[in-house]
N, C-alpha and C. Protein backbone atom coordinates (compact mmCIF):
# COMPACT_ATOMS: atom_id res chain seq x y z
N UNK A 1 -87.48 -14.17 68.01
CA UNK A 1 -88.71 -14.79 68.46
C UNK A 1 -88.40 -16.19 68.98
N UNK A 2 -88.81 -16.55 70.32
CA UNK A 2 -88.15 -18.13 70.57
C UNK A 2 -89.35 -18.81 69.87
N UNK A 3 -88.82 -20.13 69.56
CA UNK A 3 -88.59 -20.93 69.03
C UNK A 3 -90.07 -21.82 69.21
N UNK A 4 -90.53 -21.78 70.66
CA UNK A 4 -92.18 -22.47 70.89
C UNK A 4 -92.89 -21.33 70.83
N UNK A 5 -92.97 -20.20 69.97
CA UNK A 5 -94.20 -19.21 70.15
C UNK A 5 -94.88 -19.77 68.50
N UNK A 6 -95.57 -20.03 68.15
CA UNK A 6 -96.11 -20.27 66.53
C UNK A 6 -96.29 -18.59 65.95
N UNK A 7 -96.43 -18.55 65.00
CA UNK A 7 -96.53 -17.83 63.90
C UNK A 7 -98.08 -17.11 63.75
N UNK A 8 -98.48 -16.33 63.91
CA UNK A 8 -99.58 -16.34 63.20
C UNK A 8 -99.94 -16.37 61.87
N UNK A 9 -101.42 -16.70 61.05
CA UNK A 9 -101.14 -16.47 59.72
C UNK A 9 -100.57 -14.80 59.11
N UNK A 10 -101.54 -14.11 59.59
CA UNK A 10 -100.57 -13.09 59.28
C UNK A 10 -99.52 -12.84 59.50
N UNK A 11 -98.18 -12.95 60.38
CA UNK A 11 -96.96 -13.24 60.78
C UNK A 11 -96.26 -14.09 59.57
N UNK A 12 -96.76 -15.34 59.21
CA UNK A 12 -96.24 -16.32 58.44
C UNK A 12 -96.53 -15.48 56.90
N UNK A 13 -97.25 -15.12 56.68
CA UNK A 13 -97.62 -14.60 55.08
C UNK A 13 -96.47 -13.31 54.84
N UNK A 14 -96.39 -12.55 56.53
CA UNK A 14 -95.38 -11.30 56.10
C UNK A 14 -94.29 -11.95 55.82
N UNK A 15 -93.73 -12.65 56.64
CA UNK A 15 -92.37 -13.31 56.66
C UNK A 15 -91.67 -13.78 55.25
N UNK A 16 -93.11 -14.45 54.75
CA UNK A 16 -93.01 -15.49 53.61
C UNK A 16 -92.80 -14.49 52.27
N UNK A 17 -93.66 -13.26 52.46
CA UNK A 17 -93.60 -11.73 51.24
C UNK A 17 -92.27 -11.31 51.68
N UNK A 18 -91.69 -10.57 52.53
CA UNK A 18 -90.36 -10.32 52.46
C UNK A 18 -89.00 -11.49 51.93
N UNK A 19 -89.38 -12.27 52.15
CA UNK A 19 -87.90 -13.31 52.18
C UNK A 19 -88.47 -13.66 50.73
N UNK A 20 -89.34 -13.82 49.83
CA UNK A 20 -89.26 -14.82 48.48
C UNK A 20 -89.87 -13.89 47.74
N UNK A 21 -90.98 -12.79 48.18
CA UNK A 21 -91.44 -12.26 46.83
C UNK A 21 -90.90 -11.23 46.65
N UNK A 22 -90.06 -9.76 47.44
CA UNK A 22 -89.39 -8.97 47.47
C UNK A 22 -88.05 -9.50 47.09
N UNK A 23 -87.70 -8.98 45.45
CA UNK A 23 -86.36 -9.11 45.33
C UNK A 23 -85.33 -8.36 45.83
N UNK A 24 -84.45 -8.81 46.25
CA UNK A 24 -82.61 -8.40 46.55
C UNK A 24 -82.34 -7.33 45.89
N UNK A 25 -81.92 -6.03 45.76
CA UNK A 25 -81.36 -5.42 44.98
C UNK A 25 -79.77 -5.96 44.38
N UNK A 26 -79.82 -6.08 43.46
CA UNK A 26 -77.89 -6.24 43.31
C UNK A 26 -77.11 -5.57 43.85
N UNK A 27 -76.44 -4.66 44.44
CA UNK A 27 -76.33 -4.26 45.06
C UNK A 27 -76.18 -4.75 46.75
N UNK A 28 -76.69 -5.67 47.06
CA UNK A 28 -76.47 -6.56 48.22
C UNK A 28 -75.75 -7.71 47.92
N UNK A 29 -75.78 -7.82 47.02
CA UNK A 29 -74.80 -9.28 46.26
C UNK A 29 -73.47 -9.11 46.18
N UNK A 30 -72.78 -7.71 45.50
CA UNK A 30 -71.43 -7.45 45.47
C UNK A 30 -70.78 -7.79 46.91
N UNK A 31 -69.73 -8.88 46.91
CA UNK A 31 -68.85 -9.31 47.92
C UNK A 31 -68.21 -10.15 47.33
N UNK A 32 -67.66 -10.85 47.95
CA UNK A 32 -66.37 -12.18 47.66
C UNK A 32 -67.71 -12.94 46.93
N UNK A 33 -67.00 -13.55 46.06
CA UNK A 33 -67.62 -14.88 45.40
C UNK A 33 -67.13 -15.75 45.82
N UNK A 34 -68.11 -17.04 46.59
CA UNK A 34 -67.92 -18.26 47.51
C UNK A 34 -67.36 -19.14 46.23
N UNK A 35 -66.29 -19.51 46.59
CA UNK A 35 -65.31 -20.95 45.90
C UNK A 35 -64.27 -20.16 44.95
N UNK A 36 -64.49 -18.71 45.16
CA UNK A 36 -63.57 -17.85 44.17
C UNK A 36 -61.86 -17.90 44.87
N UNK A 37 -61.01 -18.56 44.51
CA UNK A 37 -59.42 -18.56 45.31
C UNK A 37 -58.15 -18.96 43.78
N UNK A 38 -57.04 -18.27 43.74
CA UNK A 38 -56.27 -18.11 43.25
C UNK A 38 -56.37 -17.44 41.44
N UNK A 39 -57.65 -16.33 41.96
CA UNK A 39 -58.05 -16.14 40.68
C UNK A 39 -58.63 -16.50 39.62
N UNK A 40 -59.85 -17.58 40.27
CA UNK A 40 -60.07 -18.62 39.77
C UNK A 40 -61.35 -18.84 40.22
N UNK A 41 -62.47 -19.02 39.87
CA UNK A 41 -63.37 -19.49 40.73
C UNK A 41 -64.15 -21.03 39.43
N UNK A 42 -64.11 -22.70 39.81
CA UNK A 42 -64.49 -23.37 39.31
C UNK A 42 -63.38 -23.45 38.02
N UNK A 43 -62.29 -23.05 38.16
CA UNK A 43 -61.43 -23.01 36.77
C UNK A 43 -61.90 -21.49 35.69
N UNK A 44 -62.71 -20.55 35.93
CA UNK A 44 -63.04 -19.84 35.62
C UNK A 44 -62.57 -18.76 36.10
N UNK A 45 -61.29 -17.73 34.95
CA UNK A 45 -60.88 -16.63 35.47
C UNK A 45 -61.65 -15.59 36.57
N UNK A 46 -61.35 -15.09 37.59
CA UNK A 46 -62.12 -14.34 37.72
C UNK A 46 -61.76 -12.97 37.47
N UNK A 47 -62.26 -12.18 36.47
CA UNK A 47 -62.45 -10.90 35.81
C UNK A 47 -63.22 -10.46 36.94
N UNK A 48 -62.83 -8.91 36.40
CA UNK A 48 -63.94 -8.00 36.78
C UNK A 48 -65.15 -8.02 35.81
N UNK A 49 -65.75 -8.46 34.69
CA UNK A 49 -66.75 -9.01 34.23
C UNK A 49 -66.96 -9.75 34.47
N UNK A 50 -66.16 -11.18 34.76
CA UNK A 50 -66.80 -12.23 35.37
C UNK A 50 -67.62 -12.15 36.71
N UNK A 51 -67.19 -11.29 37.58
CA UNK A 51 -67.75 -10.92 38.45
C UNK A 51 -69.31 -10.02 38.79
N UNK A 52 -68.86 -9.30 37.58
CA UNK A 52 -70.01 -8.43 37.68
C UNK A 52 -71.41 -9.50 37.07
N UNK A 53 -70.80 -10.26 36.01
CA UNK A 53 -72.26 -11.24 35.70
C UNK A 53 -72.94 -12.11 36.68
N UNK A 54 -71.38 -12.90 37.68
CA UNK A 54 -72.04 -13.49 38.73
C UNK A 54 -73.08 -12.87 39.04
N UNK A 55 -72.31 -11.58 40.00
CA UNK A 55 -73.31 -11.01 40.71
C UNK A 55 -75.48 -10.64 40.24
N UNK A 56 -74.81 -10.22 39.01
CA UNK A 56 -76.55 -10.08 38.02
C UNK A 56 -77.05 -11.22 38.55
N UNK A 57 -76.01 -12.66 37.46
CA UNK A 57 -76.98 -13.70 37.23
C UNK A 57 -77.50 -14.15 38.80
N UNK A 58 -76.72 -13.87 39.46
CA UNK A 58 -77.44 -14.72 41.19
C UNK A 58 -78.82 -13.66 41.25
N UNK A 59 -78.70 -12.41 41.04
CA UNK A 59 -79.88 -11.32 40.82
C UNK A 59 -81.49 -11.86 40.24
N UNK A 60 -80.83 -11.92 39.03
CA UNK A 60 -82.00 -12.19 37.65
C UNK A 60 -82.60 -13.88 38.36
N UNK A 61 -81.75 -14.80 38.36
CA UNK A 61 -82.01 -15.98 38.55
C UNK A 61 -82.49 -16.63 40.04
N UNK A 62 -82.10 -15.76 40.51
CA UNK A 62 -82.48 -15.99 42.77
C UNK A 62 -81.33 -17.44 42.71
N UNK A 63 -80.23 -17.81 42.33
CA UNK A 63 -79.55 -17.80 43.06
C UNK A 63 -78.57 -18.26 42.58
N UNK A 64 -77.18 -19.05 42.93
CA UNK A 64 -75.74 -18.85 41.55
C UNK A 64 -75.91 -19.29 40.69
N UNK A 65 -74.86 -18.80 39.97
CA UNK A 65 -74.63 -19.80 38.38
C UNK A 65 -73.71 -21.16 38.60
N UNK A 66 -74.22 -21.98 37.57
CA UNK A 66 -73.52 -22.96 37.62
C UNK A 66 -72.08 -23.06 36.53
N UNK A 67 -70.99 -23.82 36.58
CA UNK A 67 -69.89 -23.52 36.07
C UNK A 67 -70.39 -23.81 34.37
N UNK A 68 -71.55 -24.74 34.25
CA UNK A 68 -72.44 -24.72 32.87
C UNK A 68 -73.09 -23.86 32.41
N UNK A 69 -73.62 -23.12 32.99
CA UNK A 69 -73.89 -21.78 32.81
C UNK A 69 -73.07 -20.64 32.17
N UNK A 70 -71.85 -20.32 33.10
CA UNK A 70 -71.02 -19.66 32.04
C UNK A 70 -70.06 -20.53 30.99
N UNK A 71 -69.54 -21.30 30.70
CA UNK A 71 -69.18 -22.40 29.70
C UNK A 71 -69.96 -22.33 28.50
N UNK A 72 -70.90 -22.58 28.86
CA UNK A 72 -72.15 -23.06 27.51
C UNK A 72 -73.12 -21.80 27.12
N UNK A 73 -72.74 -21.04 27.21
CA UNK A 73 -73.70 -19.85 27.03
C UNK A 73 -72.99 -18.19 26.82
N UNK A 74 -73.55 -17.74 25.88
CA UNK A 74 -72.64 -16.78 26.28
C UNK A 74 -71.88 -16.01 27.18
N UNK A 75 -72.46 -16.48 28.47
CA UNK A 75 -71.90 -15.80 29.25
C UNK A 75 -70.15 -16.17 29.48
N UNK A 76 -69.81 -17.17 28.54
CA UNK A 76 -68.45 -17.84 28.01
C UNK A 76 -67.55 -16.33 27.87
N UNK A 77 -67.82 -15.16 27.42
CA UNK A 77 -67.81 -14.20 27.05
C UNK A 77 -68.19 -12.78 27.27
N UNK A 78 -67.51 -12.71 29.13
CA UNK A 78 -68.12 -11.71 29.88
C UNK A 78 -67.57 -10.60 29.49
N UNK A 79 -66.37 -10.11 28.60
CA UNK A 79 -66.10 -8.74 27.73
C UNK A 79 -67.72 -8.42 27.10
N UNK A 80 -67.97 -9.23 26.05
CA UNK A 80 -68.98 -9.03 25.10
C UNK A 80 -70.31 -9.23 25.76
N UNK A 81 -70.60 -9.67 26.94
CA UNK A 81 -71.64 -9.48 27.52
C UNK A 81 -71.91 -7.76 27.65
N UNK A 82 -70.46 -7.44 28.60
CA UNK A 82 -70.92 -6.13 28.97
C UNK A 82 -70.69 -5.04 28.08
N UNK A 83 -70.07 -5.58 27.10
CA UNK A 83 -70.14 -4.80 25.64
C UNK A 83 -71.57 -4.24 25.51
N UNK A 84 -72.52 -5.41 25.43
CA UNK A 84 -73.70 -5.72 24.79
C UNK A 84 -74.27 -4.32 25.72
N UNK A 85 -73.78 -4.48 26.96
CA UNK A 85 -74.73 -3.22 28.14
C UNK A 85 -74.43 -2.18 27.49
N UNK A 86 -72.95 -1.32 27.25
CA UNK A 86 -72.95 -0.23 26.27
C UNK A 86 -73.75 0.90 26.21
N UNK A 87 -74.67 0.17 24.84
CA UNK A 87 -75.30 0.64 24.36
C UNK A 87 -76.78 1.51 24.99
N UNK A 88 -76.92 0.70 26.40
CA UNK A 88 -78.26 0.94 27.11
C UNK A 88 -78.33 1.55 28.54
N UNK A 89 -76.46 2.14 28.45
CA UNK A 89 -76.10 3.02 29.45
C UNK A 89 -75.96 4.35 29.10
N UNK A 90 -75.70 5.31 30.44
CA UNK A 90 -75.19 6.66 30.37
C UNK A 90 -74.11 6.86 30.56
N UNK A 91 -73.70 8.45 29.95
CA UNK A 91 -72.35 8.44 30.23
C UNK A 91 -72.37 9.66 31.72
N UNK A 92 -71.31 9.02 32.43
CA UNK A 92 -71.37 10.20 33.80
C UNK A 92 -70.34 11.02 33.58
N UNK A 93 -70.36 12.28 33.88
CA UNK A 93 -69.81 13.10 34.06
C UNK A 93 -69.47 13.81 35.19
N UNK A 94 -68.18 14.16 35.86
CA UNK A 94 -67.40 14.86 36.74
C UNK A 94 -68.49 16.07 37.40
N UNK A 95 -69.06 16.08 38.36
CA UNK A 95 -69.46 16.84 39.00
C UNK A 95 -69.54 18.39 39.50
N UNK A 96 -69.74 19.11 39.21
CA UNK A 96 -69.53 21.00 39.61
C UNK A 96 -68.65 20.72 41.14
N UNK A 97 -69.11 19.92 41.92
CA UNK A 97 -68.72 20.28 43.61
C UNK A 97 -68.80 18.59 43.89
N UNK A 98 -68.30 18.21 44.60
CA UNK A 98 -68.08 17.32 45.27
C UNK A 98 -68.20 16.02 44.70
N UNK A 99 -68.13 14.63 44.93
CA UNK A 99 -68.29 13.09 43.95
C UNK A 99 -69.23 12.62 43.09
N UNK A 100 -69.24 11.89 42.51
CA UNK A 100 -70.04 11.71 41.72
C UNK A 100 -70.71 10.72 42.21
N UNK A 101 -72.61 10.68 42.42
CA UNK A 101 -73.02 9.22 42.91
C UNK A 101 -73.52 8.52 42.36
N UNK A 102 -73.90 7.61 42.49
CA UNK A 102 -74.60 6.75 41.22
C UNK A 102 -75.69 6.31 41.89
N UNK A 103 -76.63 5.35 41.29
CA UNK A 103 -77.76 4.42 41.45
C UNK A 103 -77.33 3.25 42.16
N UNK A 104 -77.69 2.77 42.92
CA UNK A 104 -76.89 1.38 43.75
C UNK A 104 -77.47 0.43 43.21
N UNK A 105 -77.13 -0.18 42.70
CA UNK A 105 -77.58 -1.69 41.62
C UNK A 105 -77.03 -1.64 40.17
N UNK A 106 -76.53 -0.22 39.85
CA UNK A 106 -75.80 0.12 38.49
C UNK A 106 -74.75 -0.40 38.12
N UNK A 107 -74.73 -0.90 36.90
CA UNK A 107 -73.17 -1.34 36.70
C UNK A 107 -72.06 0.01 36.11
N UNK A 108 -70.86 -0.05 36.54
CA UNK A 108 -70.44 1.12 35.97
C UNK A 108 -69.39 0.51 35.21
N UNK A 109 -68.78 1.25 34.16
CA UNK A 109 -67.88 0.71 33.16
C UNK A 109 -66.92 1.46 32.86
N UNK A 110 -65.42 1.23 32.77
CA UNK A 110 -64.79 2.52 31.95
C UNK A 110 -64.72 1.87 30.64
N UNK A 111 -64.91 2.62 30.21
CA UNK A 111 -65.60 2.36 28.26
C UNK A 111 -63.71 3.16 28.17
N UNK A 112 -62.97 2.58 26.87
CA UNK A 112 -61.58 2.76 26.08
C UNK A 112 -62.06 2.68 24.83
N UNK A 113 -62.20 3.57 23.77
CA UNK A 113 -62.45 3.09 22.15
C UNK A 113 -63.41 2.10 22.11
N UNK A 114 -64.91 2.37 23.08
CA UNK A 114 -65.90 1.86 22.93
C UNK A 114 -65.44 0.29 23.60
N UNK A 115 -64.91 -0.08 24.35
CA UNK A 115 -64.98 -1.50 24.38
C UNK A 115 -64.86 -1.12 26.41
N UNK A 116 -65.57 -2.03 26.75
CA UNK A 116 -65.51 -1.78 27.79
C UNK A 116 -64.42 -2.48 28.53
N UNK A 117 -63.11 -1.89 29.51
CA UNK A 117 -61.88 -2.61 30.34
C UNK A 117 -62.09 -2.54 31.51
N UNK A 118 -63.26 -2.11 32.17
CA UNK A 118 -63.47 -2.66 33.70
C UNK A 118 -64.97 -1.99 33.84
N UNK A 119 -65.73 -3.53 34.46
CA UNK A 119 -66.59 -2.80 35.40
C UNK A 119 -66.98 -3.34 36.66
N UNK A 120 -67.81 -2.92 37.39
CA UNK A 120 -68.02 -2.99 38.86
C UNK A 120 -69.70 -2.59 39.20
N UNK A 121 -69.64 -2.73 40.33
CA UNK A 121 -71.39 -2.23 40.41
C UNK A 121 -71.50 -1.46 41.53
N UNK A 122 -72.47 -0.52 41.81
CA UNK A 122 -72.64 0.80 42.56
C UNK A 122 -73.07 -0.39 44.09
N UNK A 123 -72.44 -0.13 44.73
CA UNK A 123 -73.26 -0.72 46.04
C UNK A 123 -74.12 0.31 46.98
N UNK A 124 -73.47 1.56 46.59
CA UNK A 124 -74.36 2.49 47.58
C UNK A 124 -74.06 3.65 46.47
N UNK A 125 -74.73 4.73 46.81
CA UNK A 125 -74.58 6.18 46.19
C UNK A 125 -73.15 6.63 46.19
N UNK A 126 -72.14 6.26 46.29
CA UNK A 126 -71.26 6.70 46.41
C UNK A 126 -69.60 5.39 46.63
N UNK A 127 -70.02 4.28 46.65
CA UNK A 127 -69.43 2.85 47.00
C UNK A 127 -69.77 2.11 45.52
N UNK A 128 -68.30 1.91 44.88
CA UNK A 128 -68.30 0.39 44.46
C UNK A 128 -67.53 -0.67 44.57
N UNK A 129 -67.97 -1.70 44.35
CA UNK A 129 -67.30 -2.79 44.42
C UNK A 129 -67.25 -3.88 43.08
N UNK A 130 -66.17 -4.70 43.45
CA UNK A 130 -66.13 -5.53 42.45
C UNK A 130 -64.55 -6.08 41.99
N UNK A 131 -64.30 -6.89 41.19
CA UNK A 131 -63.13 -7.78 41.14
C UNK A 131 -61.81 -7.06 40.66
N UNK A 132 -60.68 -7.60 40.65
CA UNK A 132 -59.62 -7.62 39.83
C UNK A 132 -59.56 -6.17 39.27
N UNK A 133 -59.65 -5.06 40.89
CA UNK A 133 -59.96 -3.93 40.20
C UNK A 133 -58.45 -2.85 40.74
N UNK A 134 -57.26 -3.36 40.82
CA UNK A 134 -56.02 -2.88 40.97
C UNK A 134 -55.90 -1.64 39.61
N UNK A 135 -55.45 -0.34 40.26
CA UNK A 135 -54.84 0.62 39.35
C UNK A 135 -56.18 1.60 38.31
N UNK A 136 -57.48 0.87 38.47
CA UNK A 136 -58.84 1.75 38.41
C UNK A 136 -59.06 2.73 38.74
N UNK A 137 -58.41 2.65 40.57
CA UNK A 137 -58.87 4.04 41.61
C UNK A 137 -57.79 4.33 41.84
N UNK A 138 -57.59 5.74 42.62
CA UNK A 138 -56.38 5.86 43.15
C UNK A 138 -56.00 5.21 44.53
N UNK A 139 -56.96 4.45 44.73
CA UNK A 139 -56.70 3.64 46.53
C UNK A 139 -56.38 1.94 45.83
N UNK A 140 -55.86 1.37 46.42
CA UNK A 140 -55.36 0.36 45.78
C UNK A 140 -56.58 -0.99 45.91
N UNK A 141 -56.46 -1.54 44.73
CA UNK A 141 -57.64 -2.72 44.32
C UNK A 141 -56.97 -4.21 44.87
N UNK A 142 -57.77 -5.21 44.53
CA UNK A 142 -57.28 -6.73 44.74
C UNK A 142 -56.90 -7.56 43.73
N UNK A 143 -55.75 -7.64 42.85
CA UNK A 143 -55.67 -8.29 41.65
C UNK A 143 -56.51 -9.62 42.04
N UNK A 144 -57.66 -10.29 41.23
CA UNK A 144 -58.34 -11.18 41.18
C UNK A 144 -59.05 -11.46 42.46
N UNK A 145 -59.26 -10.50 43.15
CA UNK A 145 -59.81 -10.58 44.14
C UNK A 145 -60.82 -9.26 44.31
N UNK A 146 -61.61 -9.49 45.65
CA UNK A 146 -62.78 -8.44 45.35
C UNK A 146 -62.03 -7.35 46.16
N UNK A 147 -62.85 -6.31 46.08
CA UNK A 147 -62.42 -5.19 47.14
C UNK A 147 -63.34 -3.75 46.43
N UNK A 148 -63.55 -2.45 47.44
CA UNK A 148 -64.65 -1.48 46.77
C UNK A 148 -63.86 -0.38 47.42
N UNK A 149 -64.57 0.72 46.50
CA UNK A 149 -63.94 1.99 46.33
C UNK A 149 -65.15 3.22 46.01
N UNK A 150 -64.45 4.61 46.96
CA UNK A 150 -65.59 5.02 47.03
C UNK A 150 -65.17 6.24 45.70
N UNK A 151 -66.70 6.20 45.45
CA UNK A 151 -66.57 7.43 43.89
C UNK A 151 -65.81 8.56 44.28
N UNK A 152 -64.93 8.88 45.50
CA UNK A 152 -63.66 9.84 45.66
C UNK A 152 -62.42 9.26 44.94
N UNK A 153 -62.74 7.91 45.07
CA UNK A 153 -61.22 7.36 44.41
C UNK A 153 -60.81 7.47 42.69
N UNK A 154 -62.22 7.64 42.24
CA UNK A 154 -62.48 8.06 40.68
C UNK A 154 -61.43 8.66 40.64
N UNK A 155 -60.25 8.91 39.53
CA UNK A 155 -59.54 10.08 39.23
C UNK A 155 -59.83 10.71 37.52
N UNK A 156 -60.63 11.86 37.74
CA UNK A 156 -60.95 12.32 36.95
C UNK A 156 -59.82 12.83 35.94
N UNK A 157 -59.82 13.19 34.79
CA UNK A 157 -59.16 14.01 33.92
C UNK A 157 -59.53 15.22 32.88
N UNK A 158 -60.62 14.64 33.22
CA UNK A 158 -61.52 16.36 32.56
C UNK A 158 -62.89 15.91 32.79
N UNK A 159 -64.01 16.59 32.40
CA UNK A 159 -65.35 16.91 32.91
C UNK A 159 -65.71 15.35 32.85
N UNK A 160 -65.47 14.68 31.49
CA UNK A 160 -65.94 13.66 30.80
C UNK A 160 -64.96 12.49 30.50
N UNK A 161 -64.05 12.64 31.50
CA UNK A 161 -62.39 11.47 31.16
C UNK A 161 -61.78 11.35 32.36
N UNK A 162 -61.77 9.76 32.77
CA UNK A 162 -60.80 9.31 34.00
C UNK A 162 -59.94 8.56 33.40
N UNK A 163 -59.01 8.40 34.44
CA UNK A 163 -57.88 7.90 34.39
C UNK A 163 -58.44 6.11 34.80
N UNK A 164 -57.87 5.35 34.19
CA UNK A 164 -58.06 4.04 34.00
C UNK A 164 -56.74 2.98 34.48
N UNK A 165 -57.41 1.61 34.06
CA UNK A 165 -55.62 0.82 34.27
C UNK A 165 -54.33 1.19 33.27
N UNK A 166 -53.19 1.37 33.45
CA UNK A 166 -52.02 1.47 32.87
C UNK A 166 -52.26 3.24 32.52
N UNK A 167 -52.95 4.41 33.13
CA UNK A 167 -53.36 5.26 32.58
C UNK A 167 -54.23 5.51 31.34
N UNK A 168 -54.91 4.62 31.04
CA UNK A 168 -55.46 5.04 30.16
C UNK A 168 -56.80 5.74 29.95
N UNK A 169 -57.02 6.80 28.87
CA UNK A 169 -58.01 7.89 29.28
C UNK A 169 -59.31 7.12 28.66
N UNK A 170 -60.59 7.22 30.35
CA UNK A 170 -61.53 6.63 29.99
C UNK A 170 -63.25 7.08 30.20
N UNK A 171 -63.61 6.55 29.44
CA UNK A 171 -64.88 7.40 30.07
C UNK A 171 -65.63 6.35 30.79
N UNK A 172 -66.80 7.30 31.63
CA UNK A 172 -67.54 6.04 32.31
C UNK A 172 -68.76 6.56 32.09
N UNK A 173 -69.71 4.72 31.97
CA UNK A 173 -70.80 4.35 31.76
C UNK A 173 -71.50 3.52 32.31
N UNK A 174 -72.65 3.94 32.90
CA UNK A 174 -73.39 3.35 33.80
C UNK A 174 -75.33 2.83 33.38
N UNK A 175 -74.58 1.42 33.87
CA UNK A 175 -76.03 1.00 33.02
C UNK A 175 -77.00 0.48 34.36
N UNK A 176 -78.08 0.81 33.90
CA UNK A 176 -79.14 0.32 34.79
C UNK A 176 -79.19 -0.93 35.44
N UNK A 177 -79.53 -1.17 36.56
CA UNK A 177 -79.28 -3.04 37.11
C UNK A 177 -80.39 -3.70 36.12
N UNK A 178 -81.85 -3.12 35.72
CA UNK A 178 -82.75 -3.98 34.99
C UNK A 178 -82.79 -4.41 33.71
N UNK A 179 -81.50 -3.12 32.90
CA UNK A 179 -81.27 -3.64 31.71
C UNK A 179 -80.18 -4.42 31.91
N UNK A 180 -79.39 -4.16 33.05
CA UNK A 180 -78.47 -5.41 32.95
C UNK A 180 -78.25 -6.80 33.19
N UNK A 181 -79.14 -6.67 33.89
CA UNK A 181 -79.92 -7.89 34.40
C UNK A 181 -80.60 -8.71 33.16
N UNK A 182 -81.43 -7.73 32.23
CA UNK A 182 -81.80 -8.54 30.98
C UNK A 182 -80.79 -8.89 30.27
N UNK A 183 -79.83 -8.05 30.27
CA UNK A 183 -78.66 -8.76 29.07
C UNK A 183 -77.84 -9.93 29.37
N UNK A 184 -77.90 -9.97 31.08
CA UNK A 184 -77.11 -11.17 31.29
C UNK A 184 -78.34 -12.55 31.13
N UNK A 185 -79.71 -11.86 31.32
CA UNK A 185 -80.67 -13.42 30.99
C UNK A 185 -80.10 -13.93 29.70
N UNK A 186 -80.52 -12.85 28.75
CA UNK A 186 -80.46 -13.28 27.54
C UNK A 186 -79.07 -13.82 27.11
N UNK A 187 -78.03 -13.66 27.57
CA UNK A 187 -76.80 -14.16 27.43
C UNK A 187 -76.90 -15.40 28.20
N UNK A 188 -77.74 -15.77 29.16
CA UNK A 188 -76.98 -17.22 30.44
C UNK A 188 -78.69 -17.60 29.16
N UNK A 189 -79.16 -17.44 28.61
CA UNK A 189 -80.53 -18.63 28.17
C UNK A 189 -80.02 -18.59 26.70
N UNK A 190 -78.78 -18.02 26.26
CA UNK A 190 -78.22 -18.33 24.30
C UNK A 190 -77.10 -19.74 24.71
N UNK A 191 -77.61 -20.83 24.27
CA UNK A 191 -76.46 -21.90 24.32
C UNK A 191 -75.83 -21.29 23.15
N UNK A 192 -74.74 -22.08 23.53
CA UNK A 192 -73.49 -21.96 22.38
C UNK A 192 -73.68 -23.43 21.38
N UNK A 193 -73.50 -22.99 19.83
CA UNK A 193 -74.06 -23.92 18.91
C UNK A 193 -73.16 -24.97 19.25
N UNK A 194 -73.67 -26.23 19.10
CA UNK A 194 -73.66 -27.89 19.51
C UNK A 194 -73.73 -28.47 21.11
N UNK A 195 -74.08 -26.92 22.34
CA UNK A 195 -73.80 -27.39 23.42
C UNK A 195 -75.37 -27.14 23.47
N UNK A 196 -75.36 -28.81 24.70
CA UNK A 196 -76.88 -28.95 25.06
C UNK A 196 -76.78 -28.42 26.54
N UNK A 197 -77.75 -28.09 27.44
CA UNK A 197 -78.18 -27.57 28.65
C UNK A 197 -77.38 -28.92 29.49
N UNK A 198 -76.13 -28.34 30.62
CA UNK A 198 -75.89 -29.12 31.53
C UNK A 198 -76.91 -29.64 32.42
């Protein structure tokens, strides 16, 4: 639209409902994390949990975290964050015929003896993405860096068991973006005892 035509009110009210009151799916967020370089983003490892919380918390919150944010809060502790998801996911299973797809905004996890060693988030029905995800898929990942893989690259090992980093046999679990989204609130709004709000 150039630039001397005005708006009408109705024009200005649509504009104004799409861009601020319609949220983002997560799912549009998975990409490089801006200031993220040598595995590192702000002095802060970047994990594939670290990543996946970014991505939520820019979600839940409309827009990044600050390096006080994860420091002072649990989110100090992005294993046990997505631990915490676990519990409020499903487990997927290997398909009769062809890939397995997921929900696009889902976080997916390979769960080892209940503890979760990688996750990532569904970007499309069939696409994920997400960090430091080398030796996950069978197509090759970005040590500390981002990069996505499509649910063909899964390597299954039986109905209910993939193959993981260093081989190890894993299952996967996929949690909803809205419960995950709550667990990372409630993790970025728990200070850590004696730290006050940066």
């Amino acid at each position: 639209m150039p630039s001397d035509v005005a708006l009408t009110d109705r024009e200005a009210n649509f504009s104004l409902i799409n861009m601020e009151e319609i949220p983002m799916p997560v799912a549009t967020r998975v990409m490089n994390i801006p200031g993220a370089v040598g595995g590192r983003w702000n002095g802060i490892p970047t994990t594939c949990h670290f990543a996946t919380l970014y991505w939520l918390y820019c979600e839940e919150f409309g827009h990044p975290p600050t390096v006080d944010n994860f420091t002072n809060s649990d989110l100090s502790n992005p294993t046990g964050v997505v631990n915490q998801m676990l519990a409020h996911g499903r487990r997927l299973t290997r398909p009769m015929r062809g890939n397995i797809t997921m929900t696009a905004g889902s976080v997916v996890v390979f769960v080892q003896n209940n503890q979760s060693g990688h996750s990532c988030i569904a970007r499309t029905l069939n696409t994920l993405g997400g960090f430091n995800q080398p030796n996950w898929f069978t197509t090759l990942g970005v040590n500390h860096g981002y990069s996505t893989h499509h649910s063909a690259d899964i390597e299954w090992l039986s109905r209910s068991e993939v193959s993981g980093n260093r081989d190890q046999r894993c299952r996967l679990v996929a949690v909803d973006e809205g419960i995950a989204r709550a667990v990372v609130r409630q993790a970025a709004m728990t200070r850590l005892p004696g730290r006050a709000a940066g």
